[in-house]
PDB file of N, CA and C in Angstrom:
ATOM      1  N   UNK A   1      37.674  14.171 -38.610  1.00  0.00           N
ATOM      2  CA  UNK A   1      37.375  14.859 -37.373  1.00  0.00           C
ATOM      3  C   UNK A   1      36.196  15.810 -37.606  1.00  0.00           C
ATOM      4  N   UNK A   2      35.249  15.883 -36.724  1.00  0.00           N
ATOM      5  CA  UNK A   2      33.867  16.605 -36.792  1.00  0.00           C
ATOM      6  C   UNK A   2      34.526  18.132 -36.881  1.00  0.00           C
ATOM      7  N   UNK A   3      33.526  19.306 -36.886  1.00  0.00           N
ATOM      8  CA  UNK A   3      33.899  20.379 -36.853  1.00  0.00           C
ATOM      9  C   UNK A   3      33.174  20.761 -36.476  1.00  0.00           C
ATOM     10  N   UNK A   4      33.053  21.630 -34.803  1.00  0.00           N
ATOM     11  CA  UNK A   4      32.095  21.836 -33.873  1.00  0.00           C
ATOM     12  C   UNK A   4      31.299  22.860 -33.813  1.00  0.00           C
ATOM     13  N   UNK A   5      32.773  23.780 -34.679  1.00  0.00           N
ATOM     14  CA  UNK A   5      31.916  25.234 -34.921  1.00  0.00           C
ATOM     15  C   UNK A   5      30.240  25.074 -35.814  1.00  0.00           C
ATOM     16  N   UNK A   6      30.027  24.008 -36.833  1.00  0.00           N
ATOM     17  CA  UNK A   6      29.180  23.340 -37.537  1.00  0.00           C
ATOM     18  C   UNK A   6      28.012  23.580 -37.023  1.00  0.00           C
ATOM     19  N   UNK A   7      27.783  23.092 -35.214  1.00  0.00           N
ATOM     20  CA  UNK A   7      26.969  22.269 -34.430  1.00  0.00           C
ATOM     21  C   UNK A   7      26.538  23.627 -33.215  1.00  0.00           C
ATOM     22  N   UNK A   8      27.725  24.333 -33.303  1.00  0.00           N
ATOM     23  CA  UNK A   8      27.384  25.812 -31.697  1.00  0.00           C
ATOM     24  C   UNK A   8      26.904  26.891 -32.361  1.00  0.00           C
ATOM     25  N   UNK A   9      26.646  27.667 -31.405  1.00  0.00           N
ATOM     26  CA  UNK A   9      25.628  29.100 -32.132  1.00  0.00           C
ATOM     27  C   UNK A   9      27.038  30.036 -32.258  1.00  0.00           C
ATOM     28  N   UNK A  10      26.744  31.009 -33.434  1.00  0.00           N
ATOM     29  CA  UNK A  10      27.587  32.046 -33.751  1.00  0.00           C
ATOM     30  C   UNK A  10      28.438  32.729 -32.178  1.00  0.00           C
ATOM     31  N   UNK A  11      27.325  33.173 -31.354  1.00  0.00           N
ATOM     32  CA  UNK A  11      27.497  33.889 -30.294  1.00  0.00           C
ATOM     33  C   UNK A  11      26.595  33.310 -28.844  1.00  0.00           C
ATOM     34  N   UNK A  12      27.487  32.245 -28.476  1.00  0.00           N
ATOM     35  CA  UNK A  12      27.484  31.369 -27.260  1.00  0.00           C
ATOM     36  C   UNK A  12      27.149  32.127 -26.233  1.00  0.00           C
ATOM     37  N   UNK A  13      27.094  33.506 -25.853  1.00  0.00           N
ATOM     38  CA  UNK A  13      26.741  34.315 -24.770  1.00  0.00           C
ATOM     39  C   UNK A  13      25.725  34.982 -24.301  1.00  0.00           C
ATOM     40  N   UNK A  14      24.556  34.527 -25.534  1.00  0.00           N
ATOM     41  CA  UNK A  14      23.385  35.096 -25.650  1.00  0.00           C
ATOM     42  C   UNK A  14      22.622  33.827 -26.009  1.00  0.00           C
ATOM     43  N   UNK A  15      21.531  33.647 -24.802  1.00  0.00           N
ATOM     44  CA  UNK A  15      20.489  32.534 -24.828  1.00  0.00           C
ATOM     45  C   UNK A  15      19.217  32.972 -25.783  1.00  0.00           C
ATOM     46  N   UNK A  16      19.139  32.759 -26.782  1.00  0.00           N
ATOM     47  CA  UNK A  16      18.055  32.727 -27.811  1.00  0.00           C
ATOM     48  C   UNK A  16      16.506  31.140 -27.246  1.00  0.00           C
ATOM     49  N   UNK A  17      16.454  30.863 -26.265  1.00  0.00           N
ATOM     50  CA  UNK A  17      15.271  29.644 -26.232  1.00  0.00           C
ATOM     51  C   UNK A  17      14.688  30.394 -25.115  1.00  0.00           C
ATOM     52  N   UNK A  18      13.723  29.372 -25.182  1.00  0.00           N
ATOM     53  CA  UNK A  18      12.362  29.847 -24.117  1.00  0.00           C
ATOM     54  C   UNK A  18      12.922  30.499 -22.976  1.00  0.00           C
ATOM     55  N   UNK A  19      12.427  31.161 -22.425  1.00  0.00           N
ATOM     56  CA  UNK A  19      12.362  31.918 -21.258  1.00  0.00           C
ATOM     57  C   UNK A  19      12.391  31.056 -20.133  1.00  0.00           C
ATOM     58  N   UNK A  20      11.302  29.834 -19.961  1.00  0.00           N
ATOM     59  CA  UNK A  20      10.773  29.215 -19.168  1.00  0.00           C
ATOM     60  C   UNK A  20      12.612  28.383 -18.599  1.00  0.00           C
ATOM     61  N   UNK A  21      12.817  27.765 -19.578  1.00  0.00           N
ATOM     62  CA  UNK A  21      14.296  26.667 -19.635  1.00  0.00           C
ATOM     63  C   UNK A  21      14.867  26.962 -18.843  1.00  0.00           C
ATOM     64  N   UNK A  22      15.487  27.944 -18.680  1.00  0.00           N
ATOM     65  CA  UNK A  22      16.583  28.651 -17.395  1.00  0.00           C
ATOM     66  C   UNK A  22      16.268  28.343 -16.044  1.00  0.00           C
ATOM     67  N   UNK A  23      14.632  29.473 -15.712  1.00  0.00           N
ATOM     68  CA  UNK A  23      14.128  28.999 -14.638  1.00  0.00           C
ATOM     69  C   UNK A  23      13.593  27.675 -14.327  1.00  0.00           C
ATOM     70  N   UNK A  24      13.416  26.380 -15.443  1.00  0.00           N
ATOM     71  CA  UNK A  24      13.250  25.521 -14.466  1.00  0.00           C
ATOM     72  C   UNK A  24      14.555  24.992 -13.803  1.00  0.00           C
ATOM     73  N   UNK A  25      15.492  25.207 -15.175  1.00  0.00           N
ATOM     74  CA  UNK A  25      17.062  24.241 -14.753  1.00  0.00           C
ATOM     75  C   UNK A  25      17.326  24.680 -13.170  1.00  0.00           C
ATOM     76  N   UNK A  26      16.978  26.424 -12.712  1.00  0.00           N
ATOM     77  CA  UNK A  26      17.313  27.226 -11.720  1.00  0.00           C
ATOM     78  C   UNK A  26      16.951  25.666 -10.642  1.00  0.00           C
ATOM     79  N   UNK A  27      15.420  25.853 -10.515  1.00  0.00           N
ATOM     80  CA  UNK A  27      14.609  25.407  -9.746  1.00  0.00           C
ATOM     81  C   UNK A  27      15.123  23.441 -10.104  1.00  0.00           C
ATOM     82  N   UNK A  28      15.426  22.976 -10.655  1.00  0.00           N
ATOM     83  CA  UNK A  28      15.458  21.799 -10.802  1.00  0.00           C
ATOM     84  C   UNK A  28      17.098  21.762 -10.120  1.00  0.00           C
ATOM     85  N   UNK A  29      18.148  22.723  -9.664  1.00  0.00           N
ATOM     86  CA  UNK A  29      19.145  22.486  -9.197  1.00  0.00           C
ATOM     87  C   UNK A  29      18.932  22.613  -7.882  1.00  0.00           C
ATOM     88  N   UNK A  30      18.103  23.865  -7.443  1.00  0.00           N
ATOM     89  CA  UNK A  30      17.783  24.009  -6.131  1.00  0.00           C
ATOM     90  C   UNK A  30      17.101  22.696  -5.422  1.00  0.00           C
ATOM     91  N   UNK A  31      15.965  22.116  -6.270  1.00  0.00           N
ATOM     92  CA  UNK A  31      15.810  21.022  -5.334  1.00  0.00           C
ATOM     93  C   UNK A  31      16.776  19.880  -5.191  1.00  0.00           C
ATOM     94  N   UNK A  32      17.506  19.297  -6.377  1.00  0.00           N
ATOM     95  CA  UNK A  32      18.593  18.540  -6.124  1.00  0.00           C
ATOM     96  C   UNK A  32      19.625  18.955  -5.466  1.00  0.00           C
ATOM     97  N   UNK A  33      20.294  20.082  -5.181  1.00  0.00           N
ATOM     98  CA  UNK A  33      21.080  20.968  -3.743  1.00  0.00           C
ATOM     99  C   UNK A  33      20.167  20.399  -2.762  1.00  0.00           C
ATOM    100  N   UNK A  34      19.035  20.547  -2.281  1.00  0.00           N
ATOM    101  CA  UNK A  34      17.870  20.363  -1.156  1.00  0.00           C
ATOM    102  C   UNK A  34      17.904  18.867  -0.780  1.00  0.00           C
ATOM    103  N   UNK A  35      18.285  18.077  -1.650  1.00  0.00           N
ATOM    104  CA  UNK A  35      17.706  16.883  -1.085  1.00  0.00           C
ATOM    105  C   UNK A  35      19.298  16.368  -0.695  1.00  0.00           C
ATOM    106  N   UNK A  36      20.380  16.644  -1.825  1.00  0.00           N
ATOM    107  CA  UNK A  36      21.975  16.660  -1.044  1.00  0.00           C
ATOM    108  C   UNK A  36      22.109  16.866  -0.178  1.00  0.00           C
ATOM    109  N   UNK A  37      22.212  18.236   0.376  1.00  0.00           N
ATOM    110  CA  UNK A  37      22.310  18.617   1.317  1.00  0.00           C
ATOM    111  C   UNK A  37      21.348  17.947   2.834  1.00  0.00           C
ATOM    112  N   UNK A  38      20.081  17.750   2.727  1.00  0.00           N
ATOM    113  CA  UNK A  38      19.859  16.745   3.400  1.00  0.00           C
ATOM    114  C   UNK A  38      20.502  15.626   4.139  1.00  0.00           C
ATOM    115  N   UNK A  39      20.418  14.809   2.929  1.00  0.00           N
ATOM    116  CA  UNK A  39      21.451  13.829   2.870  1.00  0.00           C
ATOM    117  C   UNK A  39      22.802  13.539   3.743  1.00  0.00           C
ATOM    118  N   UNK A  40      23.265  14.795   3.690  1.00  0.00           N
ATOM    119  CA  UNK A  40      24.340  15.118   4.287  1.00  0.00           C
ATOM    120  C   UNK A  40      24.357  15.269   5.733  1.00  0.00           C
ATOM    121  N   UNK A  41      23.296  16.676   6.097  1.00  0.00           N
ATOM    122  CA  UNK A  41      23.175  16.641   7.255  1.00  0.00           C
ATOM    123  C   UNK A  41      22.146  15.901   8.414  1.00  0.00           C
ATOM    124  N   UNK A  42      21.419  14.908   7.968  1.00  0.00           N
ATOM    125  CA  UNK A  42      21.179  13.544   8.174  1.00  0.00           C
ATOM    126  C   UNK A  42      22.133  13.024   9.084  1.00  0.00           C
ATOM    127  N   UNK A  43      21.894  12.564  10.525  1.00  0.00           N
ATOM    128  CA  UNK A  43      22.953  11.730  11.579  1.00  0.00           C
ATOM    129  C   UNK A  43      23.152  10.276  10.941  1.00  0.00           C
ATOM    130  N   UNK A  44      22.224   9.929   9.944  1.00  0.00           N
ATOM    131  CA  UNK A  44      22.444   8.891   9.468  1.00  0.00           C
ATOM    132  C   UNK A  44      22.403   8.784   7.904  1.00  0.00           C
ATOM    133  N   UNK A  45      22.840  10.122   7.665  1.00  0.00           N
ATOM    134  CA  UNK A  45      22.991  10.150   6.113  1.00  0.00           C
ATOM    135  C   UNK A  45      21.460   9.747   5.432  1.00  0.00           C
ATOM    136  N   UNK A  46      20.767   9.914   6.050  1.00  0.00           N
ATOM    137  CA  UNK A  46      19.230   9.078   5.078  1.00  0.00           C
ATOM    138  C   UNK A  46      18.862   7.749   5.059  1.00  0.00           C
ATOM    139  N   UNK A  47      20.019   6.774   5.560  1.00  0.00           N
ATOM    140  CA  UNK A  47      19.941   5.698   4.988  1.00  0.00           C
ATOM    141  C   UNK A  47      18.369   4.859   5.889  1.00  0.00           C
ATOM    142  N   UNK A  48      18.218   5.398   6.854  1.00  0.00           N
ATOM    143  CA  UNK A  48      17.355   4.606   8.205  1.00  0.00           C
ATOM    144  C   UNK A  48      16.183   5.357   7.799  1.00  0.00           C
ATOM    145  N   UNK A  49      15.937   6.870   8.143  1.00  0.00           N
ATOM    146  CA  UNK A  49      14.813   7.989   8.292  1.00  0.00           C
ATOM    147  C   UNK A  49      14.552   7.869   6.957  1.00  0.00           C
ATOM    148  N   UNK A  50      15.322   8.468   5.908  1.00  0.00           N
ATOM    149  CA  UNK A  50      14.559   7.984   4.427  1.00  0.00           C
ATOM    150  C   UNK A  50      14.073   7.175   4.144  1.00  0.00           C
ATOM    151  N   UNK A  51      15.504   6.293   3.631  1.00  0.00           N
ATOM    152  CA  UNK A  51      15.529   5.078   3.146  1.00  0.00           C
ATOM    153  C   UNK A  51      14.639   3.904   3.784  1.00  0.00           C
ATOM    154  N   UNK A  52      14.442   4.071   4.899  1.00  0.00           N
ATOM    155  CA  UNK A  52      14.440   2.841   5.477  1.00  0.00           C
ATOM    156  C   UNK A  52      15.420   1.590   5.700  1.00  0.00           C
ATOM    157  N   UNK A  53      16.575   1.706   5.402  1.00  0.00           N
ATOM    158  CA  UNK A  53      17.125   0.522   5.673  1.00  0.00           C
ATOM    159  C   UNK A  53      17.907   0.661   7.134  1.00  0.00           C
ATOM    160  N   UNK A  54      17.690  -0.811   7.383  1.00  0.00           N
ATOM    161  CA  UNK A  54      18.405  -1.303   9.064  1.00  0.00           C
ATOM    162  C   UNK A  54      20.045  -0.720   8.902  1.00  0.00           C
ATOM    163  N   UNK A  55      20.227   0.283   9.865  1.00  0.00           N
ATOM    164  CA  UNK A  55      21.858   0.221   9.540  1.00  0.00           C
ATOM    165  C   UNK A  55      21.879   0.040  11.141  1.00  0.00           C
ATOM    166  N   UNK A  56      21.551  -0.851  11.715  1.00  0.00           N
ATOM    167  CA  UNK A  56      22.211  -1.480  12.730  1.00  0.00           C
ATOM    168  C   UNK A  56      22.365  -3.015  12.856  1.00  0.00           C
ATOM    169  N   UNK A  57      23.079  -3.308  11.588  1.00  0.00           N
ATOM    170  CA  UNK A  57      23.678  -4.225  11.153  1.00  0.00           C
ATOM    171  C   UNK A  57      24.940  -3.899  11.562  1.00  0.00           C
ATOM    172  N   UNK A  58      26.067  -5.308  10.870  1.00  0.00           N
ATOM    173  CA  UNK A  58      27.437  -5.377  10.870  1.00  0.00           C
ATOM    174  C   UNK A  58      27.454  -4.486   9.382  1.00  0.00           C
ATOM    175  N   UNK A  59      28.017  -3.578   9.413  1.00  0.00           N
ATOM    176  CA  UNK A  59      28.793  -2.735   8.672  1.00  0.00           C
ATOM    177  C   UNK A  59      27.518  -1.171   8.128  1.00  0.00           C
ATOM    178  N   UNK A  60      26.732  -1.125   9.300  1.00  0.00           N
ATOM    179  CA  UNK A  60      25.926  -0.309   8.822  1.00  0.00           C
ATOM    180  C   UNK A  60      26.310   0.830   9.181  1.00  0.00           C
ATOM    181  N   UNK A  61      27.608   1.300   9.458  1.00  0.00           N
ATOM    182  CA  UNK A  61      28.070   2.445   9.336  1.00  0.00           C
ATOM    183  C   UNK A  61      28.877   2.627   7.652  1.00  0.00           C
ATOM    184  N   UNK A  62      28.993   1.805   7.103  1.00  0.00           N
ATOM    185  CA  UNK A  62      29.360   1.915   6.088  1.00  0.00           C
ATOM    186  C   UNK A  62      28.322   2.592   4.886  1.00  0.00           C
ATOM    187  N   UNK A  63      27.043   1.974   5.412  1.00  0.00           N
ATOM    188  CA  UNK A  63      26.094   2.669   4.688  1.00  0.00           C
ATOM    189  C   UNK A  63      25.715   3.789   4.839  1.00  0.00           C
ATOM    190  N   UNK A  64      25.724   4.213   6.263  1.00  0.00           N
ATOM    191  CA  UNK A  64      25.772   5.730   6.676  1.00  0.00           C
ATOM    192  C   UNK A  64      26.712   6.786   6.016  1.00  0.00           C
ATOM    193  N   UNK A  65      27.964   6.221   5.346  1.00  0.00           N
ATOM    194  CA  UNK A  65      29.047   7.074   4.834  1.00  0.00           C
ATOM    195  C   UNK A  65      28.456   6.885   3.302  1.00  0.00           C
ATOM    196  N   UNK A  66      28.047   5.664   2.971  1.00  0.00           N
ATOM    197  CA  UNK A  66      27.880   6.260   1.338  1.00  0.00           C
ATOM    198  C   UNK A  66      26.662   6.815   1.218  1.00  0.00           C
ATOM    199  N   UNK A  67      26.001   6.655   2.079  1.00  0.00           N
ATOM    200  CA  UNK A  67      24.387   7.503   1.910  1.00  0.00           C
ATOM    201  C   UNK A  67      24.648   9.145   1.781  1.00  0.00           C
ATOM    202  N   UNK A  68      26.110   9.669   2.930  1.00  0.00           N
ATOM    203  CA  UNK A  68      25.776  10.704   3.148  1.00  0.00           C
ATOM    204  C   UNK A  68      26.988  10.991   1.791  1.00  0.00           C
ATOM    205  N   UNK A  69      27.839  10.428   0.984  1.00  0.00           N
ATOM    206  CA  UNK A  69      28.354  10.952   0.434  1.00  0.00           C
ATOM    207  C   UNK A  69      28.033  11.231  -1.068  1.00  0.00           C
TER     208      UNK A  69
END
């Protein structure tokens, strides 16, 4: 069995790396929140206005539910 303590920092509560790292992760969550959320509130979940695809097909409400989920 590995031993993890081996592999983690002494004191896990204090970020020792670049400065920059944090703020992009910040900014790299905010836009993936941004485009979810979209998604979501989308009447058609994205799938037509984004995506482009025909959801006025037979079962293109189905695509509307996994687009928006």
């Amino acid at each position: 069995m590995r031993v993890f303590s081996s592999i983690l920092p002494d004191d896990a509560r204090r970020y020792r790396g670049d400065g920059w790292v944090p703020a992009f992760l910040v900014l790299l969550s905010v836009v993936a929140t941004a485009r979810s959320v979209i998604h979501i509130a989308r009447h058609d979940g994205g799938a037509a206005t984004i995506a482009g695809i025909d959801i006025e097909v037979e079962g293109g409400q189905n695509l509307v539910a996994i687009f928006a989920q």
